[in-house]
Protein backbone atom coordinates (compact mmCIF):
# COMPACT_ATOMS: atom_id res chain seq x y z
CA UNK A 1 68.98 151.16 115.72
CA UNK A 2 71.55 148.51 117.24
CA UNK A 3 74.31 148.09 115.60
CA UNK A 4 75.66 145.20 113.44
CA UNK A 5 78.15 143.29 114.82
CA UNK A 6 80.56 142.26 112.46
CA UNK A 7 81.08 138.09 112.11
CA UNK A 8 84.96 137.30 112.33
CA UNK A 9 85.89 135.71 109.34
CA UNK A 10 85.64 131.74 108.71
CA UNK A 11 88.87 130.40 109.32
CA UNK A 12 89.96 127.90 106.45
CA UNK A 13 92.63 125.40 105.96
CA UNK A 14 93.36 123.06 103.11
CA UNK A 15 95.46 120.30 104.09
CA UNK A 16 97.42 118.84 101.53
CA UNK A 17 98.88 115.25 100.97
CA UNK A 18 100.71 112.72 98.64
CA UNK A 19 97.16 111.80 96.47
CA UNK A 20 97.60 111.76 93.18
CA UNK A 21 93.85 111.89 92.64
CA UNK A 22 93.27 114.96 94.56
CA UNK A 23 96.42 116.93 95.14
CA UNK A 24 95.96 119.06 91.98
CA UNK A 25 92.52 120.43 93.35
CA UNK A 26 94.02 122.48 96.25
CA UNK A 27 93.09 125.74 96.41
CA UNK A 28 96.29 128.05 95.98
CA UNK A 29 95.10 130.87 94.41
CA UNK A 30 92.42 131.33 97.26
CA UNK A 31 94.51 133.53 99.89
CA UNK A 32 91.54 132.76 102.52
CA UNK A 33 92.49 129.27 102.70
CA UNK A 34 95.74 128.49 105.20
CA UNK A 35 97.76 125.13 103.87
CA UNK A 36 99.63 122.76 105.93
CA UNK A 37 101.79 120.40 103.98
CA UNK A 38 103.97 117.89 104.16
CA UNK A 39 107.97 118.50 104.76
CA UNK A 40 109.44 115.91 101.83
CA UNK A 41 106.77 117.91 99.33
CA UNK A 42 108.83 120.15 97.62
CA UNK A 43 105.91 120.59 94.81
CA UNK A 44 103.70 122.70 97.36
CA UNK A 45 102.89 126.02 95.60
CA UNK A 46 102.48 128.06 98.48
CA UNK A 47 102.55 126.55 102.25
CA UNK A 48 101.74 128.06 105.60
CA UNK A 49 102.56 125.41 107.68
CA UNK A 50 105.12 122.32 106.98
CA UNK A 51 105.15 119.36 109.27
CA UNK A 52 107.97 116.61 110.05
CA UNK A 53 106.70 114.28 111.72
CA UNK A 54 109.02 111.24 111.62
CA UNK A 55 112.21 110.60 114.16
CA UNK A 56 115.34 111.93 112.48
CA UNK A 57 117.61 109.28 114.19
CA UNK A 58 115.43 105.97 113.42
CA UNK A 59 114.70 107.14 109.96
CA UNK A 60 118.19 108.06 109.03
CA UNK A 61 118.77 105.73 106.42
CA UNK A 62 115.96 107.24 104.48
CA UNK A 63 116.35 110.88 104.55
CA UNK A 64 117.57 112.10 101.53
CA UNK A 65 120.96 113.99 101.59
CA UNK A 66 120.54 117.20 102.87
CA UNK A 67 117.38 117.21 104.14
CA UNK A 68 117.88 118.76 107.75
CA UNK A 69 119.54 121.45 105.54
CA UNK A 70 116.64 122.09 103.13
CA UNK A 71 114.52 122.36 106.27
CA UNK A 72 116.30 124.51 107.86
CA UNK A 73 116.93 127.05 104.76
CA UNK A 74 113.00 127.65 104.40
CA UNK A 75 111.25 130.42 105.64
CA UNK A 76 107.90 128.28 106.59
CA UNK A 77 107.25 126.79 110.37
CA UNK A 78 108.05 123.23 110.24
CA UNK A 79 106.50 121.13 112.96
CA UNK A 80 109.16 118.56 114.58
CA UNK A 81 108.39 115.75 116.77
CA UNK A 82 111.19 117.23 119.16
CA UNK A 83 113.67 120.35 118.92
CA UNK A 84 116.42 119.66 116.20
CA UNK A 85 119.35 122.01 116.85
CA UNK A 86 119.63 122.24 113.16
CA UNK A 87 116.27 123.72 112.28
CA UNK A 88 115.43 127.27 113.61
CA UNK A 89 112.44 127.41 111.92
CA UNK A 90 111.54 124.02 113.86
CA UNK A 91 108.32 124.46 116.09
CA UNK A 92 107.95 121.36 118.75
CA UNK A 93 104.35 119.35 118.32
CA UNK A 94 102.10 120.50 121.20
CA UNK A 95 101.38 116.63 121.36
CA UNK A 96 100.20 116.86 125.16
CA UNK A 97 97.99 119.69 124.41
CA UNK A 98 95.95 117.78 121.40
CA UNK A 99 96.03 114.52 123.12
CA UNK A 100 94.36 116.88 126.27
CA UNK A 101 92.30 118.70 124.40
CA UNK A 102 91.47 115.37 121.99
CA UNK A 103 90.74 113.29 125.15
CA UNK A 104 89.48 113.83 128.31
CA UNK A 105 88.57 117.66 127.78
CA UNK A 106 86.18 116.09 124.72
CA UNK A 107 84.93 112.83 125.79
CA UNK A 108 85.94 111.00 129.57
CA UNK A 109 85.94 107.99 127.87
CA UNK A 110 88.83 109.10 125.40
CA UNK A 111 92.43 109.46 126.24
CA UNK A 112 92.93 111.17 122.90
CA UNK A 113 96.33 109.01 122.09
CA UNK A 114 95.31 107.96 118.16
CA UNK A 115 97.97 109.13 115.69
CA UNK A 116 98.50 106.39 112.99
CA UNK A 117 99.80 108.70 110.26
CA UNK A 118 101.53 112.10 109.46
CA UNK A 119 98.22 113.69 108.20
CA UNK A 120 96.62 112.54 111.37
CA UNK A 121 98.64 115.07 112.86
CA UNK A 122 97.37 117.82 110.96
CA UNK A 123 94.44 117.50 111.39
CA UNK A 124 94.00 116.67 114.93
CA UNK A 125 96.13 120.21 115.54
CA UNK A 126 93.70 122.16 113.55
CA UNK A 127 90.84 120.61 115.47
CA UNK A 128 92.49 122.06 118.50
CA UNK A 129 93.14 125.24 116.66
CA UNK A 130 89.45 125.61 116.22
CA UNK A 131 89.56 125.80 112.24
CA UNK A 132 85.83 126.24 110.62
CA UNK A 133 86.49 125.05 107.25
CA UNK A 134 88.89 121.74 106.83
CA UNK A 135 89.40 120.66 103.12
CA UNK A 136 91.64 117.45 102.35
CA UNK A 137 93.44 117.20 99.42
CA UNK A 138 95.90 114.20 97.90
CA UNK A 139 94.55 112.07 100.76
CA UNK A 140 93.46 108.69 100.33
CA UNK A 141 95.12 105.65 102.58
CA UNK A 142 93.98 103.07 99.95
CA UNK A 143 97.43 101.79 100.01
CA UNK A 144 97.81 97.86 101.57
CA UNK A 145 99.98 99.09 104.33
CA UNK A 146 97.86 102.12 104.77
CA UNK A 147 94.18 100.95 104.63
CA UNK A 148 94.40 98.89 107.58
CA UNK A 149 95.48 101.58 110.31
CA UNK A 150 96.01 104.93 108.90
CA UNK A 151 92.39 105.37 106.95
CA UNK A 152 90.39 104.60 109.92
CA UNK A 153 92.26 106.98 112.39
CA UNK A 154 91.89 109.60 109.47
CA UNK A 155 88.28 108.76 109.09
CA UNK A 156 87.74 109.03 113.13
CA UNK A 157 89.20 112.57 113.32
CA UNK A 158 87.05 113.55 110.45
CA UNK A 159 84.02 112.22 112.43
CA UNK A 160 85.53 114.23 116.03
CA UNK A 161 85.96 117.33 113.50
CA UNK A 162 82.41 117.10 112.14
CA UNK A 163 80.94 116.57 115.57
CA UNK A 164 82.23 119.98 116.58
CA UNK A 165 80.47 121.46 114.09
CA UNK A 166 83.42 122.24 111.93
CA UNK A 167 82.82 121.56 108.21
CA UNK A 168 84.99 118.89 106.61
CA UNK A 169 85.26 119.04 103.00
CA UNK A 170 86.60 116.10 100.89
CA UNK A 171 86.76 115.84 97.20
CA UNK A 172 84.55 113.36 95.38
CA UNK A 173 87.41 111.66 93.68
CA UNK A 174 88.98 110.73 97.20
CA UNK A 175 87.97 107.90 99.18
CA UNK A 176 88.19 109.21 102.64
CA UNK A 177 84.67 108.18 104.39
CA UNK A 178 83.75 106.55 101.18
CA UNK A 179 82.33 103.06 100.17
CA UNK A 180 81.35 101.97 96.90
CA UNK A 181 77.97 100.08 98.05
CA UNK A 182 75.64 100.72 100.37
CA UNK A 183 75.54 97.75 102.58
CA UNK A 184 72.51 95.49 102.28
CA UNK A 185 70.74 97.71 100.03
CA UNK A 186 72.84 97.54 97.12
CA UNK A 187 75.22 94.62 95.68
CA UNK A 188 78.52 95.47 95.14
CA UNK A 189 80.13 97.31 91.91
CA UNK A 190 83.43 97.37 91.54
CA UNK A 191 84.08 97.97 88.38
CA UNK A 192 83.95 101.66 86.80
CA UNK A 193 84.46 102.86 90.46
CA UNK A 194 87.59 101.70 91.07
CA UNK A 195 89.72 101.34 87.82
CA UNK A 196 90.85 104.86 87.41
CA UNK A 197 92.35 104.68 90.69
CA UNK A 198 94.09 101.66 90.19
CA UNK A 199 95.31 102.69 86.78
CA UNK A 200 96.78 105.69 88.27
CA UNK A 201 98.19 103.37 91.34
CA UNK A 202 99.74 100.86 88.93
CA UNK A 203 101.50 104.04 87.31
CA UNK A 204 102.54 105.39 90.74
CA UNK A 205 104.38 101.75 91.38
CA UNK A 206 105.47 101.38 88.21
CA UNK A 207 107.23 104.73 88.42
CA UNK A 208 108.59 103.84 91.91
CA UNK A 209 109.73 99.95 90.36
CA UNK A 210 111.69 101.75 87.53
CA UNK A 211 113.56 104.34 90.21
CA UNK A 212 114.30 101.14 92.88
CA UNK A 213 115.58 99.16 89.94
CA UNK A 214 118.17 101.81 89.17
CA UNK A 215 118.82 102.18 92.65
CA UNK A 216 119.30 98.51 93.44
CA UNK A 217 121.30 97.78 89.60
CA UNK A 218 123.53 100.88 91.11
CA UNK A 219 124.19 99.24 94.71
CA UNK A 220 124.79 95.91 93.15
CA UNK A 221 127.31 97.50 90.90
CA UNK A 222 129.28 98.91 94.21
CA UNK A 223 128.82 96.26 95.81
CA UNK A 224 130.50 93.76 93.26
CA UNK A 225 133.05 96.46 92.85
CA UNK A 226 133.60 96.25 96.77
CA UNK A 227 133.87 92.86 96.79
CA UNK A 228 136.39 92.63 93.96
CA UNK A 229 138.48 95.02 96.20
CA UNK A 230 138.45 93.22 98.81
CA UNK A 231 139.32 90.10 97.44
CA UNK A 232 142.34 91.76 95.72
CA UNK A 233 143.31 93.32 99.17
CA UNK A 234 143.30 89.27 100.49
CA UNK A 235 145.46 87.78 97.79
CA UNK A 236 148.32 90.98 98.54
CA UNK A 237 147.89 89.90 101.93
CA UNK A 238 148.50 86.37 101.40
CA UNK A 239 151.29 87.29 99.36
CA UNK A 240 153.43 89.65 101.02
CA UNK A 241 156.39 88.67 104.01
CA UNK A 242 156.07 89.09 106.99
């Protein structure tokens, strides 16, 4: 009798993003599944992998106080764009190896340079990795500034992942590789479809409205204060001898 060969196990990865619509559906209690996750998500319940993927020096004006510290205190791998002195756990982007292996080792007529969002990144790296199972989770890019560049290189990576034979799983609630119609066949209804989504958008901005009108009611505050100083610092000055 030959003997049975033993299949390696599938190799699964959820990767997990801002979403509100899908987030909550990520597998944590399932220790089969790997998760990659953002850096800035500190609501990640368990995390294999965390990923920076933004320039420290350009985006300096956003990055919240402390945040090269927080990164550096966890005990998770977090992908960097370049080496940050700061960050042992840091672990450099293989970018030349994905855009290689993403390219011309997949298709001559590719150069494999298409990276219009963090997630992007993710998932092009666990393409390379040779992942079996993919799941997406609080992943959307229905956002203005989003839909127009980020969904479609999302949706285009999905397509190279599913060509390789590697499933892609994405919730029904999202609307990665999703259209409400089909085309020619069917007229288009965009009522029940899209309201929850734009409910729970409208709540999303209306949550970050409230927190920019404290911050901006804050720096106006300061910056009357500042002023005030400074014109009390010119009338000393026009006052006093010389």
């Amino acid at each position: 009798m030959q003997k049975r060969t033993r299949k390696p196990p599938i190799k699964k990865l959820a990767l997990v993003g801002s979403a509100s619509n899908t987030k909550d559906l990520v597998p944590w209690e399932d220790d089969s599944v790997e998760i990659w996750g953002l850096a800035w998500r500190k609501d990640l319940i368990r995390v294999n992998r965390l990923f920076e993927m933004h320039p420290f020096a350009k985006h300096r004006y956003k990055i919240p106080k402390n945040y090269v510290g927080y990164l550096a205190s966890l005990r998770t791998p977090v992908y960097l764009l370049q080496e940050h002195h700061r960050i042992p756990n840091g672990v450099v982007y293989p970018i030349d190896v994905v855009i290689q292996r993403l390219g011309p080792m997949l298709d001559k007529n590719s150069d494999g340079d298409y990276f219009a969002s963090s997630i992007a990144y993710l998932l092009a790296l666990a393409i390379v990795e040779e992942y079996d199972e993919i799941q997406l989770y609080g992943i959307d890019f229905i956002d203005t500034d989003e839909y127009g560049h980020q969904r479609p290189n999302m949706e285009y990576l999905i397509g190279v992942a599913r060509g390789l034979g590697i499933s892609v799983y994405i919730p029904r609630k999202a609307a990665l590789c999703y259209f409400p119609y089909r085309y020619g066949y069917e007229l288009p209804d965009f009522g029940l479809i899209d309201s929850g989504i734009l409910k729970e958008r409208e709540k999303q901005y209306n949550e970050q409205w409230e927190k920019a009108r404290c911050e901006f009611y804050t720096a106006d505050g300061a910056r009357q204060e500042v002023r005030q100083l400074l014109k009390i610092t010119e009338q000393a000055k026009k006052g006093r001898r010389e």
